[in-house]
Protein backbone atom coordinates (compact mmCIF):
# COMPACT_ATOMS: atom_id res chain seq x y z
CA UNK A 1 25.87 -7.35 0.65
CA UNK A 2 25.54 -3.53 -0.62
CA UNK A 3 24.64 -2.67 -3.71
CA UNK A 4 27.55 -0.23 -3.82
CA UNK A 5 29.92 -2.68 -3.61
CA UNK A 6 32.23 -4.49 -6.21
CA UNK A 7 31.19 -7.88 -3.75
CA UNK A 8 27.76 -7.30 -5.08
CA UNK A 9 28.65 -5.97 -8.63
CA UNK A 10 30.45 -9.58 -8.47
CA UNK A 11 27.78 -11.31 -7.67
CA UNK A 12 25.25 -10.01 -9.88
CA UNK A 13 27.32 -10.76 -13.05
CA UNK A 14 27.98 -14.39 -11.68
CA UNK A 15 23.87 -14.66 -11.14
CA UNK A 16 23.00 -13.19 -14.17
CA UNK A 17 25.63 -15.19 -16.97
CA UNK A 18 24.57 -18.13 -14.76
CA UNK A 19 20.79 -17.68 -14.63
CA UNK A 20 20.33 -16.93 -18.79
CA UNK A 21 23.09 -20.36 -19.27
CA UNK A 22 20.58 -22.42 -17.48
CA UNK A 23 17.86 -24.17 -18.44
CA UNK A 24 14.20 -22.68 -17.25
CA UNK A 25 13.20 -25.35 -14.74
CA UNK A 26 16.50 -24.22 -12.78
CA UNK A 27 16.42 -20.30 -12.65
CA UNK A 28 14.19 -20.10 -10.10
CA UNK A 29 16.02 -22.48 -7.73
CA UNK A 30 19.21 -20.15 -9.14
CA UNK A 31 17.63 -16.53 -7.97
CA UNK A 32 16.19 -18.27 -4.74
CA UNK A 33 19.43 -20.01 -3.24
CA UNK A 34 21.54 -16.55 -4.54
CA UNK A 35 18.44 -14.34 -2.64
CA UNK A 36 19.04 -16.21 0.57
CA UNK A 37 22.73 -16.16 0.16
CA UNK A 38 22.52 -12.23 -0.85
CA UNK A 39 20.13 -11.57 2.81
CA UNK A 40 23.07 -13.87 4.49
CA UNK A 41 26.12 -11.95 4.06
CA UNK A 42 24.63 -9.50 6.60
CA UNK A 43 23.79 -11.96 9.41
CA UNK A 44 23.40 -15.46 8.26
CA UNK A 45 21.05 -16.74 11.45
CA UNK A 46 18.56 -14.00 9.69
CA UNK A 47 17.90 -16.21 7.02
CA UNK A 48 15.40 -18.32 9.11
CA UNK A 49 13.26 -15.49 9.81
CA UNK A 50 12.86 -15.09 6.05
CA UNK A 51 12.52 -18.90 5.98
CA UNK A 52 10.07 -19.48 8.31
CA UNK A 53 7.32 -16.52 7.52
CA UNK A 54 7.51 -18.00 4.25
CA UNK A 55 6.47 -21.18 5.58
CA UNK A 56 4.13 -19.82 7.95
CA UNK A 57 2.37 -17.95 5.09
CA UNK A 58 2.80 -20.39 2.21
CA UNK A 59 1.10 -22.75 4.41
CA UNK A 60 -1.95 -20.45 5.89
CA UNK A 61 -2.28 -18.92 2.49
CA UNK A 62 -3.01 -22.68 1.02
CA UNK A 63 -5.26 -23.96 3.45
CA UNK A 64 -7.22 -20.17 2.71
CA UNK A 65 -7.43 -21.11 -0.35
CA UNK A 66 -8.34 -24.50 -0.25
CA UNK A 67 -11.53 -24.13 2.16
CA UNK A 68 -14.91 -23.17 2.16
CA UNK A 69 -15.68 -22.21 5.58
CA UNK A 70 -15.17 -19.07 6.25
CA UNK A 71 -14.29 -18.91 9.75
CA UNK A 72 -11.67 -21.26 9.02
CA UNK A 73 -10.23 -18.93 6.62
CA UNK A 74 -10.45 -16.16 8.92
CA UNK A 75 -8.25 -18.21 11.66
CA UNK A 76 -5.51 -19.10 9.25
CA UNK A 77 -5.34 -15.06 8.32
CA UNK A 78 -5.13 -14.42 12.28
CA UNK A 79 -2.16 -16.90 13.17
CA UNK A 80 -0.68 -15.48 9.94
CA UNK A 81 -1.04 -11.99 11.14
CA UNK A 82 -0.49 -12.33 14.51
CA UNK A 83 3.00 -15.09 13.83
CA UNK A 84 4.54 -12.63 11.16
CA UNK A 85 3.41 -8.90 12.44
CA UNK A 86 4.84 -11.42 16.05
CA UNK A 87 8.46 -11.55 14.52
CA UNK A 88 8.04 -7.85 13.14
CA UNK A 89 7.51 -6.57 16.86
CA UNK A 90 9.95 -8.78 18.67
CA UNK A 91 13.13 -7.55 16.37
CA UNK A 92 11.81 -3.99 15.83
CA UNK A 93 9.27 -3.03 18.65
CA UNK A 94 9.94 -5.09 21.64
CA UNK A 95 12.56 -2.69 23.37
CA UNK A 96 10.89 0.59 22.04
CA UNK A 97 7.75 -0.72 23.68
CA UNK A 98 9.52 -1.87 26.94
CA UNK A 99 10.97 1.04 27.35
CA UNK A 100 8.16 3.34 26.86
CA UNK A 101 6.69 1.60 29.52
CA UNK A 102 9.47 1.01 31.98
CA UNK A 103 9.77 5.42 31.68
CA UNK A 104 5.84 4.93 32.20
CA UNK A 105 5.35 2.98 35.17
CA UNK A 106 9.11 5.04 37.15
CA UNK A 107 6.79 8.38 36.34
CA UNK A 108 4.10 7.40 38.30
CA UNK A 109 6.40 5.75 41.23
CA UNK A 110 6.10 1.67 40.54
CA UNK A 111 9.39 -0.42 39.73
CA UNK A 112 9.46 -2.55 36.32
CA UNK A 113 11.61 -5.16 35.85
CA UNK A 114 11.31 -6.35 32.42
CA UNK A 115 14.89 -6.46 30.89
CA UNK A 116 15.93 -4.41 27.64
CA UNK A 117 17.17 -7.12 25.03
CA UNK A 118 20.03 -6.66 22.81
CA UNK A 119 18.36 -7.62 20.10
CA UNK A 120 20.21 -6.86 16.08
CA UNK A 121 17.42 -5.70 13.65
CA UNK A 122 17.71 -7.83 11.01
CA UNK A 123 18.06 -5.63 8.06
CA UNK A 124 15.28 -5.30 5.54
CA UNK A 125 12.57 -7.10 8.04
CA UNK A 126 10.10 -4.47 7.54
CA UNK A 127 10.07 -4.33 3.80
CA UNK A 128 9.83 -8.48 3.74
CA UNK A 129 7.18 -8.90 6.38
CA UNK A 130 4.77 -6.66 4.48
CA UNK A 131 5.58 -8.03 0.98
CA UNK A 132 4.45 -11.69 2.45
CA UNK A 133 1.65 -10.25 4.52
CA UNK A 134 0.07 -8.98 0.91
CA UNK A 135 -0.10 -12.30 -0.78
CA UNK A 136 -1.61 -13.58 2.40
CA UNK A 137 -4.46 -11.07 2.65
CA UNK A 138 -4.83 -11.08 -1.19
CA UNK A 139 -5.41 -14.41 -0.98
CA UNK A 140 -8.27 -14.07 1.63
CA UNK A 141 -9.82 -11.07 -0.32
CA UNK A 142 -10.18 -13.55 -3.50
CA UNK A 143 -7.63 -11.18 -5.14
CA UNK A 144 -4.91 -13.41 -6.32
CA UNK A 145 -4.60 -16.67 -6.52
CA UNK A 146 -2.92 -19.31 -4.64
CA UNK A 147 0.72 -20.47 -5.82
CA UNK A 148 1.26 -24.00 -5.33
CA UNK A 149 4.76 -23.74 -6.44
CA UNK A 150 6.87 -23.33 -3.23
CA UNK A 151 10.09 -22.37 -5.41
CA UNK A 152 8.05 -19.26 -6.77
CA UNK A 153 6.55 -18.63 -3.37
CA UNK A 154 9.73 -18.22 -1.53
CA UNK A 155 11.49 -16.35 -3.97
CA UNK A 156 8.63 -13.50 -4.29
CA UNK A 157 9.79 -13.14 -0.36
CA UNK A 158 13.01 -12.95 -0.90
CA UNK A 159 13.90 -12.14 -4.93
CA UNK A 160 17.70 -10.29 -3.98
CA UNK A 161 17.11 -7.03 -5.76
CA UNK A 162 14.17 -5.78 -3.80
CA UNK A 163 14.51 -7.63 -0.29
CA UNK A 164 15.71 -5.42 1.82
CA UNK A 165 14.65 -2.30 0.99
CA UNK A 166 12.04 -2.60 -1.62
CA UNK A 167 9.96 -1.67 -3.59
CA UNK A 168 7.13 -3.64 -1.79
CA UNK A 169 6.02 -5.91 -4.77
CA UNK A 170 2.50 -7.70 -4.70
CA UNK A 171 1.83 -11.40 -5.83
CA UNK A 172 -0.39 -10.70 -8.46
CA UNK A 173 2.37 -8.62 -10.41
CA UNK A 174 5.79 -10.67 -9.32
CA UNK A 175 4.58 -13.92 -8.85
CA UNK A 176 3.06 -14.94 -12.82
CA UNK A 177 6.52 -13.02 -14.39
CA UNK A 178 8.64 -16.04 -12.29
CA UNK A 179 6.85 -18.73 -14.68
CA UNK A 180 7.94 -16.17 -17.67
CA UNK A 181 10.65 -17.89 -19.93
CA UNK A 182 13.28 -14.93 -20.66
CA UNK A 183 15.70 -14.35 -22.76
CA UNK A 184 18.59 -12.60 -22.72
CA UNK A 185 17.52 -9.01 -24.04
CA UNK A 186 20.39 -6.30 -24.99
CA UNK A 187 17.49 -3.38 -24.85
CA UNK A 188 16.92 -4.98 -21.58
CA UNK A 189 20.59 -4.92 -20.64
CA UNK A 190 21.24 -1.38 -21.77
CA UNK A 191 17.95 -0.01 -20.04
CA UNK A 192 18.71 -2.11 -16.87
CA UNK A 193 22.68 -0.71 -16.49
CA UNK A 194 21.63 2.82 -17.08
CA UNK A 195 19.26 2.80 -14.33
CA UNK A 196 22.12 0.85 -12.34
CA UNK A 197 24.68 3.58 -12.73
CA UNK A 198 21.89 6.78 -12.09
CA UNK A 199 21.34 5.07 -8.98
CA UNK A 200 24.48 4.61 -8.20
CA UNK A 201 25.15 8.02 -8.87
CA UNK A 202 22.52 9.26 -6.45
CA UNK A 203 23.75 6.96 -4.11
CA UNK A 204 27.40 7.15 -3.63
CA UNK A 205 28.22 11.15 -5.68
CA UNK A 206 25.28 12.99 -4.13
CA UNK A 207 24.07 11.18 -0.48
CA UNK A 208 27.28 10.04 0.74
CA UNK A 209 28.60 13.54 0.13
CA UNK A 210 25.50 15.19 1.70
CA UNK A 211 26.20 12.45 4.59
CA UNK A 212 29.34 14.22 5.68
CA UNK A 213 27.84 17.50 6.48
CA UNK A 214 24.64 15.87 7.86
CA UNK A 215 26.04 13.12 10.17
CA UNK A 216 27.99 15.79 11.77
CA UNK A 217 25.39 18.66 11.92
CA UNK A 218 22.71 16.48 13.85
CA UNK A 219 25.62 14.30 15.90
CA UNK A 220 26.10 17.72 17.97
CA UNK A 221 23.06 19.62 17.04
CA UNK A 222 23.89 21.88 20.18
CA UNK A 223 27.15 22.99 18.69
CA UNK A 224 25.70 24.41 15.91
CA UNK A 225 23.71 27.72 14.71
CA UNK A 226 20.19 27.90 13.36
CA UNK A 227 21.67 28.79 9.49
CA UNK A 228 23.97 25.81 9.98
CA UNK A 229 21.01 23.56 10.83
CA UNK A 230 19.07 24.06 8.21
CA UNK A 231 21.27 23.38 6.30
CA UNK A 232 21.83 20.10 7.18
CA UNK A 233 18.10 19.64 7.26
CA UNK A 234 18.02 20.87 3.46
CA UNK A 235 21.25 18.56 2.75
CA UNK A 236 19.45 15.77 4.37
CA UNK A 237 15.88 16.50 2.16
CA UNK A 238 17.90 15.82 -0.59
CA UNK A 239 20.04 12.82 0.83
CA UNK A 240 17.73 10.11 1.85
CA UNK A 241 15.80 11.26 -1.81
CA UNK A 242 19.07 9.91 -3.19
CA UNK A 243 19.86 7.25 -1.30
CA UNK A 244 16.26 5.67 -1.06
CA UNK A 245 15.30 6.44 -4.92
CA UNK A 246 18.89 5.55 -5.31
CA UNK A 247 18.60 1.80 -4.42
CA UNK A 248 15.28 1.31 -5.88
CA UNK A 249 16.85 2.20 -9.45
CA UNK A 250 19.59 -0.36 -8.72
CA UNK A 251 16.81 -2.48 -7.79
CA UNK A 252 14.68 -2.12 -10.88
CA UNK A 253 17.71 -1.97 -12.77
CA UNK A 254 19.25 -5.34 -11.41
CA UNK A 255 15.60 -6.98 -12.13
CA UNK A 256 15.37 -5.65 -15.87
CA UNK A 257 18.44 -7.15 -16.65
CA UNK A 258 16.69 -10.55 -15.70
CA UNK A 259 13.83 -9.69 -17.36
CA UNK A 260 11.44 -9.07 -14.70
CA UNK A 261 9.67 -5.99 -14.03
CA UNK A 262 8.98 -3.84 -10.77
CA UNK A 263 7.18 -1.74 -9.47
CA UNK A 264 8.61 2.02 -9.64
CA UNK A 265 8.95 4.01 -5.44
CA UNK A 266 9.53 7.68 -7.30
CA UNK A 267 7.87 9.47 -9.48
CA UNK A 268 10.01 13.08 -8.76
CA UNK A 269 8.08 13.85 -4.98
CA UNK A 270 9.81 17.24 -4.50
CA UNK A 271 8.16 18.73 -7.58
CA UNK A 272 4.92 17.57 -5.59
CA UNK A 273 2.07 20.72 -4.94
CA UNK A 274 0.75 19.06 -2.20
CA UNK A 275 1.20 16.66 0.19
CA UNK A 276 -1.21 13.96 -1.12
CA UNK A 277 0.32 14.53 -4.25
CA UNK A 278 3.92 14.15 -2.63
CA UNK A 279 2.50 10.62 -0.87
CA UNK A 280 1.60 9.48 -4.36
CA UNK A 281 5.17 10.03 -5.82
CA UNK A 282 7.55 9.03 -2.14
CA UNK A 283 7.65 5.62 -2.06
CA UNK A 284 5.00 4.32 -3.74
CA UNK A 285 5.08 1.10 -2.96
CA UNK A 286 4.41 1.81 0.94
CA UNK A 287 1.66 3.94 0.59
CA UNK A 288 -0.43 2.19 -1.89
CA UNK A 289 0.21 -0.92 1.00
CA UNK A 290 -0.98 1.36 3.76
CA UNK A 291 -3.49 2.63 1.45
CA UNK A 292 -4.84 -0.89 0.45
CA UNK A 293 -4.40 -2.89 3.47
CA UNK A 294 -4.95 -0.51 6.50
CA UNK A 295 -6.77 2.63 4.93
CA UNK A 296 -9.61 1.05 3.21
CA UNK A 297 -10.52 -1.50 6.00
CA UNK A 298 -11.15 1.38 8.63
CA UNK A 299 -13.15 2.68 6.17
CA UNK A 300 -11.17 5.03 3.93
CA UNK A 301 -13.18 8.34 2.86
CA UNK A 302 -16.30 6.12 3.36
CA UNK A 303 -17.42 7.38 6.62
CA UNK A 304 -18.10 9.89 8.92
CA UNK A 305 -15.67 13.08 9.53
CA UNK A 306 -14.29 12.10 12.60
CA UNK A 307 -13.44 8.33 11.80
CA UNK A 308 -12.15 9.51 8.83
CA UNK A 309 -9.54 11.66 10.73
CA UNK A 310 -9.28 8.62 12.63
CA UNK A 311 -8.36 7.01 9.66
CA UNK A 312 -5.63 9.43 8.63
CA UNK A 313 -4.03 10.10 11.84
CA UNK A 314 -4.20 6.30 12.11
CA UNK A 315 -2.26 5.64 8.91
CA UNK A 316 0.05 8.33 8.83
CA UNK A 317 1.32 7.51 12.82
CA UNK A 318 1.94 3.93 12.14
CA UNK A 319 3.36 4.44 8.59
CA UNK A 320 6.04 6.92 11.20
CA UNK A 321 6.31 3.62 13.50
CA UNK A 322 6.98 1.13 10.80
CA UNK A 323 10.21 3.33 9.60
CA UNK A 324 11.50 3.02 13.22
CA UNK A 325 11.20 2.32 16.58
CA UNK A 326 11.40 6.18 18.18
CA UNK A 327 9.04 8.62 19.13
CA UNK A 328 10.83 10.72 16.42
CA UNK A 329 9.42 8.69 13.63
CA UNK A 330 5.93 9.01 15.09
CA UNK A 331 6.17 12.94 15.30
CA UNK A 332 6.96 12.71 11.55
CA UNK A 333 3.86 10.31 10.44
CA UNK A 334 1.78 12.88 12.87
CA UNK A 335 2.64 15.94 10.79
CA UNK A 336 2.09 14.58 7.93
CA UNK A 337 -0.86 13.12 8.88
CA UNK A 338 -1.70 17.09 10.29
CA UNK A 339 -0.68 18.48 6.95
CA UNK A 340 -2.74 16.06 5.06
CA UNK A 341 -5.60 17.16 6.79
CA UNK A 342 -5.36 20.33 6.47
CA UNK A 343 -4.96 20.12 2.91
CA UNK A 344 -7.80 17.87 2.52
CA UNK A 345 -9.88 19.94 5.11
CA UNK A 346 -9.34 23.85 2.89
CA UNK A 347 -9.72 21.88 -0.19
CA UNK A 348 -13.02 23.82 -0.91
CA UNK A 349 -11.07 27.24 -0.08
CA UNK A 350 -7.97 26.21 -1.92
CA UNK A 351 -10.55 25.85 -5.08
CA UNK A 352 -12.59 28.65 -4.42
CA UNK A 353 -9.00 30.98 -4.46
CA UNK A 354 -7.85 29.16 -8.09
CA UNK A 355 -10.91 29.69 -9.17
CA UNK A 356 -10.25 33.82 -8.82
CA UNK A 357 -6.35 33.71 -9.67
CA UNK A 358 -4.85 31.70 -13.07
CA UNK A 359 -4.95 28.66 -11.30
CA UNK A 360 -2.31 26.94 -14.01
CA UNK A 361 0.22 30.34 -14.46
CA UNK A 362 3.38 28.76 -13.45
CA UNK A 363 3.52 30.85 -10.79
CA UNK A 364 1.08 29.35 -8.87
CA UNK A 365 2.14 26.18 -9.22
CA UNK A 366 5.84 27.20 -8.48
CA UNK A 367 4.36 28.44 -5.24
CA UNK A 368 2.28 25.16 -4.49
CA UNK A 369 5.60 22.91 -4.80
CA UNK A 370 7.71 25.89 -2.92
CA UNK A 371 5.23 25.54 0.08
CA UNK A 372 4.80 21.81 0.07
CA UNK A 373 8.17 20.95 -0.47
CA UNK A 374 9.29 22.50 2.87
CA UNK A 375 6.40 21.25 4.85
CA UNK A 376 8.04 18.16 4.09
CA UNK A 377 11.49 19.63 5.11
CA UNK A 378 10.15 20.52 8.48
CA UNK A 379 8.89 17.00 8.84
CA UNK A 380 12.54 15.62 7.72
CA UNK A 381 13.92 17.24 11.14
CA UNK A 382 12.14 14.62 12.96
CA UNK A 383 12.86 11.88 10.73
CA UNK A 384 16.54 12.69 11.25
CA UNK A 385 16.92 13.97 14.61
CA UNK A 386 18.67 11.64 17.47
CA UNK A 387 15.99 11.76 19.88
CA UNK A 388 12.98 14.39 20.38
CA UNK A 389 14.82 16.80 22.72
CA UNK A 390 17.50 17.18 19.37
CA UNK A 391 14.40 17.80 17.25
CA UNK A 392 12.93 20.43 19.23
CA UNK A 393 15.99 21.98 20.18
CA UNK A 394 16.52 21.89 15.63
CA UNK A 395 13.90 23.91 14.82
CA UNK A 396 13.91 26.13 18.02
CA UNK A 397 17.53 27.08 16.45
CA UNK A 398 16.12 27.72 12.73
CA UNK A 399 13.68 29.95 14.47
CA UNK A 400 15.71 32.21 16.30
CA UNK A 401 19.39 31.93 15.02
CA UNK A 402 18.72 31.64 11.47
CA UNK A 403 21.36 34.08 10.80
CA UNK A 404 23.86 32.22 12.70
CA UNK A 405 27.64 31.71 11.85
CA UNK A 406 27.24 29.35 8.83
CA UNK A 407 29.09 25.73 9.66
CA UNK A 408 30.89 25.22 6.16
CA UNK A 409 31.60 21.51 7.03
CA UNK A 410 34.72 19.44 7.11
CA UNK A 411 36.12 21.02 3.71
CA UNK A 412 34.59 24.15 2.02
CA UNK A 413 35.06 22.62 -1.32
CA UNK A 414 33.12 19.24 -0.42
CA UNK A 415 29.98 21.38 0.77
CA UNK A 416 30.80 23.34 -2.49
CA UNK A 417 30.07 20.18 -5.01
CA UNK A 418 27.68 19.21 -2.68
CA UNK A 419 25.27 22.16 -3.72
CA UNK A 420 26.32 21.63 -7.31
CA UNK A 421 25.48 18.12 -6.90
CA UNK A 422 21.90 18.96 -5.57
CA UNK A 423 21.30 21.82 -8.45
CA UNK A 424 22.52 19.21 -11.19
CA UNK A 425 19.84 16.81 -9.39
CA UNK A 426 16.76 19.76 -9.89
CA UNK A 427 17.87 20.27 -12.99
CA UNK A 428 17.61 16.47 -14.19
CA UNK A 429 14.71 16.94 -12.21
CA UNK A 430 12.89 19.57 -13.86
CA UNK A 431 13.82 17.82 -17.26
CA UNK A 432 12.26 15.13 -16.53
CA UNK A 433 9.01 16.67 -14.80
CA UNK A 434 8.93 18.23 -18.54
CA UNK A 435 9.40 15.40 -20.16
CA UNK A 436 12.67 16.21 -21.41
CA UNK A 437 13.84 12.78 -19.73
CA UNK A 438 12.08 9.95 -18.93
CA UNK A 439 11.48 9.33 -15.48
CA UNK A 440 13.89 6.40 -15.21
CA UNK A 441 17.05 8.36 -16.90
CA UNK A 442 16.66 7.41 -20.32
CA UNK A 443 17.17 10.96 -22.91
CA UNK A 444 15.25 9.87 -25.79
CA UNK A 445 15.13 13.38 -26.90
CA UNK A 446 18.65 14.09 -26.92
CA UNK A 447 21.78 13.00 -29.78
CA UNK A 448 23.07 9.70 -28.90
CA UNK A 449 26.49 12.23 -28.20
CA UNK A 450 25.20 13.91 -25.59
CA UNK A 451 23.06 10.77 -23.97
CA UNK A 452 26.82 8.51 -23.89
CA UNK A 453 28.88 11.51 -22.83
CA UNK A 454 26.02 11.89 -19.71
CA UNK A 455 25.98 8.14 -19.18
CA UNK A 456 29.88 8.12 -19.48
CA UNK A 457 30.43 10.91 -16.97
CA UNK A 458 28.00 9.66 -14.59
CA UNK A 459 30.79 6.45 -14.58
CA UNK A 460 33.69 8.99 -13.88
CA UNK A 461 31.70 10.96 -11.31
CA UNK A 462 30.95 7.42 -9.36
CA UNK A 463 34.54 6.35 -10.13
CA UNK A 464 36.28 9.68 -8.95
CA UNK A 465 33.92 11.48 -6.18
CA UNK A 466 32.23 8.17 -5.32
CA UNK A 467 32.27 7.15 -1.64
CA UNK A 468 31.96 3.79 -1.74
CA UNK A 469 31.07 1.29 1.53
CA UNK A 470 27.90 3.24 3.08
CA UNK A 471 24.87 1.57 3.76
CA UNK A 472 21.45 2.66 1.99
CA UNK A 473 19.84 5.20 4.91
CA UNK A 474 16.05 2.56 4.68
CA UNK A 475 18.09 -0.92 5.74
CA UNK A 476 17.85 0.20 9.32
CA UNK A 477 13.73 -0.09 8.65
């Protein structure tokens, strides 16, 4: 069920009268059997995957939590780890990694008969896996608490509005708001639909417009010229920004309405001046998971210079393999792992230079966001392209055709809005970076005119250049 769909605009009115009508001791059961049905109108044999990881970890995490010795609770984290990360790697990994190998072992002359499976992805696995993993591990760190309520349990896995594409909540923030008796709220309501329609603006206005021109760019990248290239590579910068930050306002939106509150995935990560600062505002929620469950148990900053490049590169490649199973994706976690290095690595030069120039003049800052924001570019050609061969033969086109006869796309006056569309977006952008706006779209500093006639157009805009029935670019992670 997409979120830009009247089937889901449906049944979110239908869960939300319902769920404020009942009485408390039944919400729960409410928002759990309308999560599974929500996961099931994709593929409804999917919904005992979500099923049983949340019995495998509701059941590990209690007997952690309910013994003393520790090697005990050290084999109930394993056969967590190693059953859910299991299910992860069958649906996502197993044919990747089969047929890395199969192209290994016909390269050095011995036959490999191992069959590729046609095997769906079940949509959203990666975001669910790693939510339940948390409460597991936070468990075993002493760090939250065990929930004995199996109702509240299974519905932090699979609470509709965040499932299958985050953000990926953690147990000690979701979990105690479930046992929270709410009311209906108008402020709530009001706050929750305007997020709701700017991400639904983002969504189906801006990236399914940029999709057009995209989509066809890097289906035939060969066709095309170096100017033409980039800028589909620019286009798509600014797509999966809208689509991605898109659905996580619809998600925080959808759960404000119901009165429960989470986590924010952007905090404006192309104003960023450097690329740790862009990993602290692009998707949050996955990088402070990487950060807390992989990063600091190799050792984080702690160590010596070489493990801690270990570390990074570490981090950074699998953070590329977890948003797909292609070589591509790994390129794109390597450069920014390469970028963050070298950042981190010239820090003492970087400050050194500031220290001689007006390190704050808006220049220099306007400079710092210029240069990381298309280091991050580059990196998107990866993320994008078909295969590696596409990728390289991308940027080999930027680089010596970037002159090229410029591919205006299917209409002229679609790739027309489409760069208004992206300078209204920088604009918001820089109004809210200013504090002209707050970050989730609400213009406390403007007349209550002007706020409804932007709220009100946004409608019309979704209503009128809205292309409804795409899929949100992250479900196929």
């Amino acid at each position: 069920m997409l979120f830009n769909s009247f089937e889901f605009v449906f049944f979110f009115i239908t869960i939300t009268f319902t769920y404020f009508l009942l009485p408390f001791q039944y919400r729960i059961w409410l928002l759990l059997i309308g999560s599974y049905f929500f996961y099931m109108r994709w593929e409804w044999v999917y919904i005992f995957l979500i099923v049983g990881q949340t019995l495998i970890n509701y059941t590990c995490s209690w007997k952690i939590g309910n013994s003393e010795n520790k090697r005990e609770k050290k084999f109930w984290l394993v056969f967590a780890l190693a059953s859910t990360l299991g299910m992860l790697f069958f649906f996502k990994y197993y044919n990747f990694a089969n047929d890395s190998v199969k192209t290994l072992f016909n390269e050095i002359g011995f036959s490999y008969m191992v069959p590729h499976l046609n095997i769906i992805l079940p949509v959203g696995i990666s975001f669910y896996t790693f939510q339940t993993l948390s409460y597991t591990i936070d468990v075993y760190r002493n760090r939250c608490k065990v929930e004995t309520h199996f109702g509240h349990f299974a519905l932090f896995v699979s609470f509709f509005p965040q499932l299958v594409a985050g953000p990926i909540e953690r147990a000690n923030r979701l979990l105690p708001q479930f046992k929270r008796r709410n009311r209906f709220d108008i402020d709530r309501l009001v706050e929750g639909g305007k997020l709701i329609v700017w991400g639904l603006f983002k969504k189906v206005v801006i990236a399914d417009r940029l999709a057009e021109y995209v989509d066809r760019v890097y289906a035939h990248a060969d066709y095309y010229s170096g100017a033409s290239l980039a800028l589909a590579t620019y286009f798509f910068a600014f797509q999966i920004y809208c689509d991605f930050s898109g659905y996580s306002d619809i998600a925080i939106g959808s759960a404000r309405i119901l009165g429960y509150d989470i986590m924010e995935n952007f905090r404006l990560p192309y104003l960023a001046s450097s690329i740790s600062d862009f990993w602290r505002r692009w998707h949050i929620s996955l990088s402070t998971w990487f950060r807390d469950y992989l990063y600091f148990p190799l050792g984080g900053n702690r160590v010596g210079i070489e493990q801690w490049i270990f570390n990074i590169y570490m981090v950074f490649l699998i953070s590329g393999l977890w948003h797909g199973a292609n070589w591509t994706f790994v390129i794109w976690g390597g450069l920014h792992g390469t970028f963050y290095l070298m950042e981190s690595l010239g820090k003492r030069f970087k400050e050194r230079f500031l220290t001689k120039v007006r390190s704050h003049h808006p220049i220099i800052r306007l400079i710092q966001i210029f240069v990381t924001f298309h280091l991050v570019v580059f990196a998107w050609i990866f993320f994008r392209a078909n295969n590696l061969s596409d990728a390289w033969l991308i940027v080999s086109r930027i680089v010596t055709d970037p002159l090229g006869q410029l591919y205006l796309g299917p209409s002229q006056l679609t790739t027309f809005i489409s760069i208004c569309l992206i300078g209204l977006l920088v604009l918001v952008q820089i109004l809210q970076y200013r504090g002209r706006l707050s970050l989730y779209f609400s213009m406390p500093h403007l007349s209550r005119k002007i706020r409804w006639a932007g709220y009100w157009g946004m409608v019309m805009a979704i209503a009128l250049l809205g292309k409804g029935g795409n899929e949100f670019i992250y479900f196929q992670f």
